[in-house]
Protein backbone atom coordinates (compact mmCIF):
# COMPACT_ATOMS: atom_id res chain seq x y z
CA UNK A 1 -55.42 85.91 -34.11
CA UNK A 2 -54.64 85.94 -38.10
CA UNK A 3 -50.87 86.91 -37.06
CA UNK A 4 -50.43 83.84 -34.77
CA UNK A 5 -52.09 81.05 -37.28
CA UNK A 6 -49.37 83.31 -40.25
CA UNK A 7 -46.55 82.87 -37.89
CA UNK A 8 -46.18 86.08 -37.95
CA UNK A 9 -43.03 87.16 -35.91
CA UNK A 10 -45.28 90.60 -34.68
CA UNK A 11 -47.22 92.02 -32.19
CA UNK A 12 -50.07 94.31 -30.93
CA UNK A 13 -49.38 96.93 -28.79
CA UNK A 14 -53.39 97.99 -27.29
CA UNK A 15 -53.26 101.57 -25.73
CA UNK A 16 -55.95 102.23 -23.19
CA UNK A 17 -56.75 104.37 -19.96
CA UNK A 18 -57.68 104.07 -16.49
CA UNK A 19 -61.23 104.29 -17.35
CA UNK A 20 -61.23 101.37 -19.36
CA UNK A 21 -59.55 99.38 -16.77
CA UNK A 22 -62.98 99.46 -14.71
CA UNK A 23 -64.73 97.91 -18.10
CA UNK A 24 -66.32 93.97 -18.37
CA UNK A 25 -64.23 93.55 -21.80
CA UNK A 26 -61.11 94.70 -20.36
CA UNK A 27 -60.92 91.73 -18.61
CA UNK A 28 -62.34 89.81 -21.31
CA UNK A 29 -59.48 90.94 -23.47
CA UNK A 30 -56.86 90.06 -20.82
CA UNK A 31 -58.30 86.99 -20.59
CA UNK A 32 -58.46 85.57 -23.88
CA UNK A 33 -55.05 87.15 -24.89
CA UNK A 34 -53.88 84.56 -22.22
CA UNK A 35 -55.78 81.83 -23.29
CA UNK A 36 -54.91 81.89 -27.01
CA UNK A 37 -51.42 83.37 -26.01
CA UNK A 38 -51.88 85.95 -28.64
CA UNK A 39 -48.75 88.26 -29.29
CA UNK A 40 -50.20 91.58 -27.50
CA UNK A 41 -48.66 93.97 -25.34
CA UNK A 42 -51.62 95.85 -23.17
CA UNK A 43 -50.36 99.16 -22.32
CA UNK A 44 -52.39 100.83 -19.71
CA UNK A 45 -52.09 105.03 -19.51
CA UNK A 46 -53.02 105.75 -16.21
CA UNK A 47 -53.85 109.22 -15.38
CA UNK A 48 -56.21 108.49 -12.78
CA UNK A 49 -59.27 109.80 -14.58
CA UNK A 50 -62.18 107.98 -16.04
CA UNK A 51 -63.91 111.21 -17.42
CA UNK A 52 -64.45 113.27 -14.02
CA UNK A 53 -63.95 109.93 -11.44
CA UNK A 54 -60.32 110.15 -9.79
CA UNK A 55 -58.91 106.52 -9.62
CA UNK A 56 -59.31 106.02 -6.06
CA UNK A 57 -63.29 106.38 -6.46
CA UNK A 58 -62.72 103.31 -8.30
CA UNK A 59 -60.38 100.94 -7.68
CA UNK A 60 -59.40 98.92 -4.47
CA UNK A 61 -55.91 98.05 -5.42
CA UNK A 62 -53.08 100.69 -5.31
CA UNK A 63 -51.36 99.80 -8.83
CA UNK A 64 -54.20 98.87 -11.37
CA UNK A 65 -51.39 96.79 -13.36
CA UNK A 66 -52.27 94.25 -10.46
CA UNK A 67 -55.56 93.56 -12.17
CA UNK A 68 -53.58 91.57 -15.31
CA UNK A 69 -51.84 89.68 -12.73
């Protein structure tokens, strides 16, 4: 948020994993990102583990990058 009021000509580049994917603030983050069109790049690492949970266990859609849409 401090780089957008600067003008700041940079941006964030978040890292996270399939796990986190199935978290409340992931969404959250997506979210607000969107609404204060905040310079981040969400990068999501799929590996299709959340600790010891294969992907499918967890998620309905095929390609979890549908989720941002």
């Amino acid at each position: 948020m401090q780089m957008k009021r600067e003008g700041a000509s940079r941006v964030v580049v978040c890292f996270f994993g399939d796990g986190a994917s199935n978290n409340g603030v992931f969404g959250e983050s997506l979210n607000l990102a969107s609404i204060w069109r905040l310079p981040v790049i969400f990068v999501l690492e799929n590996n299709c583990y959340a600790a010891t949970t294969h992907v499918r266990e967890t998620a309905v859609c095929e390609r979890l990058c549908q989720r941002a849409a």
